[in-house]
Structures are given as structure tokens and as C-alpha cells.
N, C-alpha and C. Protein backbone atom coordinates (compact mmCIF):
# COMPACT_ATOMS: atom_id res chain seq x y z
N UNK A 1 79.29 2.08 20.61
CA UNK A 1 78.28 1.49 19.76
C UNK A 1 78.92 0.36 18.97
N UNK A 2 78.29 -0.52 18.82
CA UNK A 2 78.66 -1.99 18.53
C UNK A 2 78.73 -1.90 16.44
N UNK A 3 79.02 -2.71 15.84
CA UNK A 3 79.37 -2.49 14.60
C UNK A 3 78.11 -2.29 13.92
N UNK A 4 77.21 -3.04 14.51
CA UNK A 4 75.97 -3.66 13.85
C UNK A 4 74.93 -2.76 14.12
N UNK A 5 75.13 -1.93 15.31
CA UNK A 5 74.05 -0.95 15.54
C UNK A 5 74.61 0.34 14.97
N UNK A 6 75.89 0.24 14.30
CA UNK A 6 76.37 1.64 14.03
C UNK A 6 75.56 1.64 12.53
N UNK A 7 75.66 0.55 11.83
CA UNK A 7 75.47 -0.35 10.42
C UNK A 7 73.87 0.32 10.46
N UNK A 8 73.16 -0.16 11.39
CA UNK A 8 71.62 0.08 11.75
C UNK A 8 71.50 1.54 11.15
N UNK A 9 72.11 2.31 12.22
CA UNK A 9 72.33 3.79 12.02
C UNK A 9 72.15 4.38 10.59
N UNK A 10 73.75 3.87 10.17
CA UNK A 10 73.70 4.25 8.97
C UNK A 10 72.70 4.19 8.10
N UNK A 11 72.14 2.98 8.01
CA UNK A 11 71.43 2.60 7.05
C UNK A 11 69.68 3.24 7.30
N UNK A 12 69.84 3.72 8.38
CA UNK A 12 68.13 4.46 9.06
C UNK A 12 68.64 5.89 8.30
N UNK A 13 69.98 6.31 8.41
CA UNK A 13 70.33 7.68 7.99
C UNK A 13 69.86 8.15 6.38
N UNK A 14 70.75 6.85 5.60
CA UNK A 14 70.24 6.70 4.31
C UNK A 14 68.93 6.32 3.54
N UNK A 15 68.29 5.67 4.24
CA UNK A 15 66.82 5.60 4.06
C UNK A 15 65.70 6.99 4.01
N UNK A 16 66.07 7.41 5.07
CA UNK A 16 65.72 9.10 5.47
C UNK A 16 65.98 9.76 4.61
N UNK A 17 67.09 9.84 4.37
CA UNK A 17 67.51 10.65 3.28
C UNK A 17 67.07 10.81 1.94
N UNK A 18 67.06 8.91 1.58
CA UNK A 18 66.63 8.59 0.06
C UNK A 18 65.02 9.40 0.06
N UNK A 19 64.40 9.20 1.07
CA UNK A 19 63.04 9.69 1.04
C UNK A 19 62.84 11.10 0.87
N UNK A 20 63.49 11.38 1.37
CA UNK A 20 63.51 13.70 1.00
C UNK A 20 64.13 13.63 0.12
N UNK A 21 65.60 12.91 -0.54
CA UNK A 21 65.26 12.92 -2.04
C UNK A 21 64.56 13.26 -3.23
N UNK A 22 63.80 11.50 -2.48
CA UNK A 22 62.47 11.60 -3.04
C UNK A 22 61.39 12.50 -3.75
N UNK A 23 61.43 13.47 -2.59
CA UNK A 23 60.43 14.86 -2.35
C UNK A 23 61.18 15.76 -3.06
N UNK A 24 62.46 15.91 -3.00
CA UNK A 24 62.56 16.97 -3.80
C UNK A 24 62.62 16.65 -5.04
N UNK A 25 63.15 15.32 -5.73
CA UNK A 25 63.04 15.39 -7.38
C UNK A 25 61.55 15.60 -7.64
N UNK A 26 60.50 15.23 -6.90
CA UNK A 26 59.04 15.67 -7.16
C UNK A 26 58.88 17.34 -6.72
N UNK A 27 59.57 17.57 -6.44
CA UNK A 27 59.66 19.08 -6.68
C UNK A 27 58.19 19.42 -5.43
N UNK A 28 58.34 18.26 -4.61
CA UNK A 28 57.35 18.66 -3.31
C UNK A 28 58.41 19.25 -2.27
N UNK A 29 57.98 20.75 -2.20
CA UNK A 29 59.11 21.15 -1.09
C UNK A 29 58.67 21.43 -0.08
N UNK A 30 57.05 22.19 0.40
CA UNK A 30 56.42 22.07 1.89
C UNK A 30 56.95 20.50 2.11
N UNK A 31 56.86 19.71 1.66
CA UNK A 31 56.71 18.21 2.23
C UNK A 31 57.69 17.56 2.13
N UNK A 32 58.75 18.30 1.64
CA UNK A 32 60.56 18.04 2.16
C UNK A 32 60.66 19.00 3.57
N UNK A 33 60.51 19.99 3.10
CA UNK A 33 60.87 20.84 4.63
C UNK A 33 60.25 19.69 5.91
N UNK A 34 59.23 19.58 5.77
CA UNK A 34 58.38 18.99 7.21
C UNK A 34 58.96 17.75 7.30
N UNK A 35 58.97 16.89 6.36
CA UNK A 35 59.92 15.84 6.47
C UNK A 35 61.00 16.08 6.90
N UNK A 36 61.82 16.38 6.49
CA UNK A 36 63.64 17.20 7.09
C UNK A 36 63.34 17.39 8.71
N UNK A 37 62.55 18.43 8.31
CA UNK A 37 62.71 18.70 10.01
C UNK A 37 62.09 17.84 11.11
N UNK A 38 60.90 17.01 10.88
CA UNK A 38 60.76 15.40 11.47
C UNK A 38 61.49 14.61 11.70
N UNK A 39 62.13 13.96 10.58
CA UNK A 39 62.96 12.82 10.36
C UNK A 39 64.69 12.97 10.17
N UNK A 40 65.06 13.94 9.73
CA UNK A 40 66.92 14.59 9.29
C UNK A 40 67.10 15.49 10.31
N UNK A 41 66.22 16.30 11.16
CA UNK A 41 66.92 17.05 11.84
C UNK A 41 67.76 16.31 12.85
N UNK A 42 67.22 15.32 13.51
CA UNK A 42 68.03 14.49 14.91
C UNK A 42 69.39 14.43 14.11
N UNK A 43 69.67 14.05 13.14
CA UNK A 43 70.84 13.30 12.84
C UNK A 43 71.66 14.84 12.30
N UNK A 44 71.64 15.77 12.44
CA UNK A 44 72.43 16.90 12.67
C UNK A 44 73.83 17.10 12.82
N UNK A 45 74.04 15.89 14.11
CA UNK A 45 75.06 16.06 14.88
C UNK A 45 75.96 15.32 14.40
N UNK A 46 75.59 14.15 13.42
CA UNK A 46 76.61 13.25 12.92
C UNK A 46 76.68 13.41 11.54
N UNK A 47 75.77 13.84 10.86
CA UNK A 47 75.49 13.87 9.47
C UNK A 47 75.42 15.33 8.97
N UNK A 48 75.73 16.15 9.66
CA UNK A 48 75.65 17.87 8.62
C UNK A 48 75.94 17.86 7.60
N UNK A 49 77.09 17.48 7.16
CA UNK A 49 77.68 18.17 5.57
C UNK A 49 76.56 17.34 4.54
N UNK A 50 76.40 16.04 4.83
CA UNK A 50 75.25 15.66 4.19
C UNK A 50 74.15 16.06 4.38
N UNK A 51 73.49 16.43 5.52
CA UNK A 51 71.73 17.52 5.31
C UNK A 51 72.81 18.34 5.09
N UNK A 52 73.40 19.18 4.74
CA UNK A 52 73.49 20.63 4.43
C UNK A 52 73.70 20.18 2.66
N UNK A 53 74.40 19.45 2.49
CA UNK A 53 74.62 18.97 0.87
C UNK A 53 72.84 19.09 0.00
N UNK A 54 71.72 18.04 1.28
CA UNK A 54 70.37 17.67 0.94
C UNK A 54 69.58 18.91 1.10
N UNK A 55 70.20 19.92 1.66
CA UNK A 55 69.14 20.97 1.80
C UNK A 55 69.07 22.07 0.15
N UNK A 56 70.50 21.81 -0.14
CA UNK A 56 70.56 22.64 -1.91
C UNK A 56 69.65 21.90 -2.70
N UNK A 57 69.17 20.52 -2.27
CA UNK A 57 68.06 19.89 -3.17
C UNK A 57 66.78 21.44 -3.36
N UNK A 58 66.59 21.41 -2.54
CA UNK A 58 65.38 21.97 -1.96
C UNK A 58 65.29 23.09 -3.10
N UNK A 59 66.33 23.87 -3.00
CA UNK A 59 66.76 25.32 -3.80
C UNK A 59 67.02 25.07 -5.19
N UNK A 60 68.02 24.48 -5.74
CA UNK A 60 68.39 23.97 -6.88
C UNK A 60 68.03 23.17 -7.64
N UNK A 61 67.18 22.01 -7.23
CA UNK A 61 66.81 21.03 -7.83
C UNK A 61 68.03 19.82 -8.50
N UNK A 62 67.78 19.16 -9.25
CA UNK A 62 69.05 18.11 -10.05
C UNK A 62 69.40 19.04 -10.48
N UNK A 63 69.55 20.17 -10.98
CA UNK A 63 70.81 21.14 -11.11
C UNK A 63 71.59 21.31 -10.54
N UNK A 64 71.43 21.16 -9.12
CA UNK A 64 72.69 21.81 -7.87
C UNK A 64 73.98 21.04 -8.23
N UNK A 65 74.14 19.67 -8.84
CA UNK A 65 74.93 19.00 -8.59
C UNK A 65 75.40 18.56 -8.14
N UNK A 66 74.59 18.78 -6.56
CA UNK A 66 74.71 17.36 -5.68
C UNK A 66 75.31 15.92 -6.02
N UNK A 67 76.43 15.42 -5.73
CA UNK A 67 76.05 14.27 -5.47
C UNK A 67 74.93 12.90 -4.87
N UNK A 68 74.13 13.69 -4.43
CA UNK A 68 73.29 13.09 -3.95
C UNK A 68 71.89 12.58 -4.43
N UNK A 69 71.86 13.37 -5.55
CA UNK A 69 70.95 12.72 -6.79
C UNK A 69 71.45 11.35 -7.42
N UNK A 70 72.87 11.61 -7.65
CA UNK A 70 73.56 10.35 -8.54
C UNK A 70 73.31 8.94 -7.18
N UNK A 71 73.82 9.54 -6.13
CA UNK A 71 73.97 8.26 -5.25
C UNK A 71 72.19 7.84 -5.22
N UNK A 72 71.70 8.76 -5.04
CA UNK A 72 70.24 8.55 -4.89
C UNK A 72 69.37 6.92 -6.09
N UNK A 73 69.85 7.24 -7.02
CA UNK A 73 69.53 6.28 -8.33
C UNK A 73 70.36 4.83 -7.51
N UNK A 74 71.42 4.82 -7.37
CA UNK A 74 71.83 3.59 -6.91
C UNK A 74 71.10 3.11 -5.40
N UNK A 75 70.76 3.50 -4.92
CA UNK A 75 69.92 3.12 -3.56
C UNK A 75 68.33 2.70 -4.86
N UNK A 76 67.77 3.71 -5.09
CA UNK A 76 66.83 3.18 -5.47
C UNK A 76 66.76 1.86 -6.14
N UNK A 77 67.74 1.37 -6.84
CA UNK A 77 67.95 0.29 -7.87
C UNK A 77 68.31 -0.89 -6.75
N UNK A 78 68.85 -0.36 -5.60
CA UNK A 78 69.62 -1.68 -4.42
C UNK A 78 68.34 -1.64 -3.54
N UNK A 79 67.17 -0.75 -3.50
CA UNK A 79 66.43 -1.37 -2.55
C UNK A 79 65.17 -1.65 -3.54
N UNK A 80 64.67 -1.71 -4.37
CA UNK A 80 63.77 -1.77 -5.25
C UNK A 80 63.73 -3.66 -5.31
């Protein structure tokens, strides 16, 4: 895979992600699960420790201490 389509990747990965985020600081969790498993499950194979990091959203809320809340605010502010 070429630099630019890996770049693509990534950046389809993080988008996905920011969006179930999304869902869980709204504390919508039917509509994280269905999302997740639509859109985050494919990427499984390259990305686990991160969905497994995004799935304590689900359970914990901004309590878990995810990193992924904090990174979450900086995406929002860089794609806004």
C-alpha cells in the first residue's frame, strides 16, 4: 500500500472513530453499538487495541480514562 492510501486509511479509521466517540459522550449507546459494528468492526484487524480502548467508552463513559476522549477534542477542533 502506497503512502497516500495508507494516509487515506488512517484518516477513514479516525473519522469512524471520532463519530462513536461522538455517540458515546451523548451517552447514545444502542447507536454506538450498531455503529461499531457497521463501521469499526472491518478495521479489527489493524486497529484492536484502539476499538478495544473505544469499546470502555461504551461502559465507563469520560470516566474510563481513555485517552481517547482527550484526543477526541483535538480532532474535533482540527476538523471543525
Amino acid at each position: 500500500m502506497d503512502a497516500v492510501a495508507e494516509m487515506q486509511n488512517n484518516l477513514e479509521f479516525t473519522l469512524r472513530m471520532q463519530e462513536f466517540i461522538e455517540l458515546c459522550r451523548q451517552r447514545k449507546v444502542t447507536e454506538a453499538i450498531i455503529y461499531s459494528r457497521k463501521n469499526l468492526a472491518p478495521w479489527a484487524t489493524t486497529h484492536l487495541t484502539e476499538l478495544q480502548q473505544a469499546m470502555t467508552l461504551l461502559a465507563f463513559g469520560e470516566k474510563s480514562g481513555v485517552a481517547l476522549y482527550r484526543v477526541s477534542s483535538f480532532y474535533r477542533t482540527v476538523l471543525s
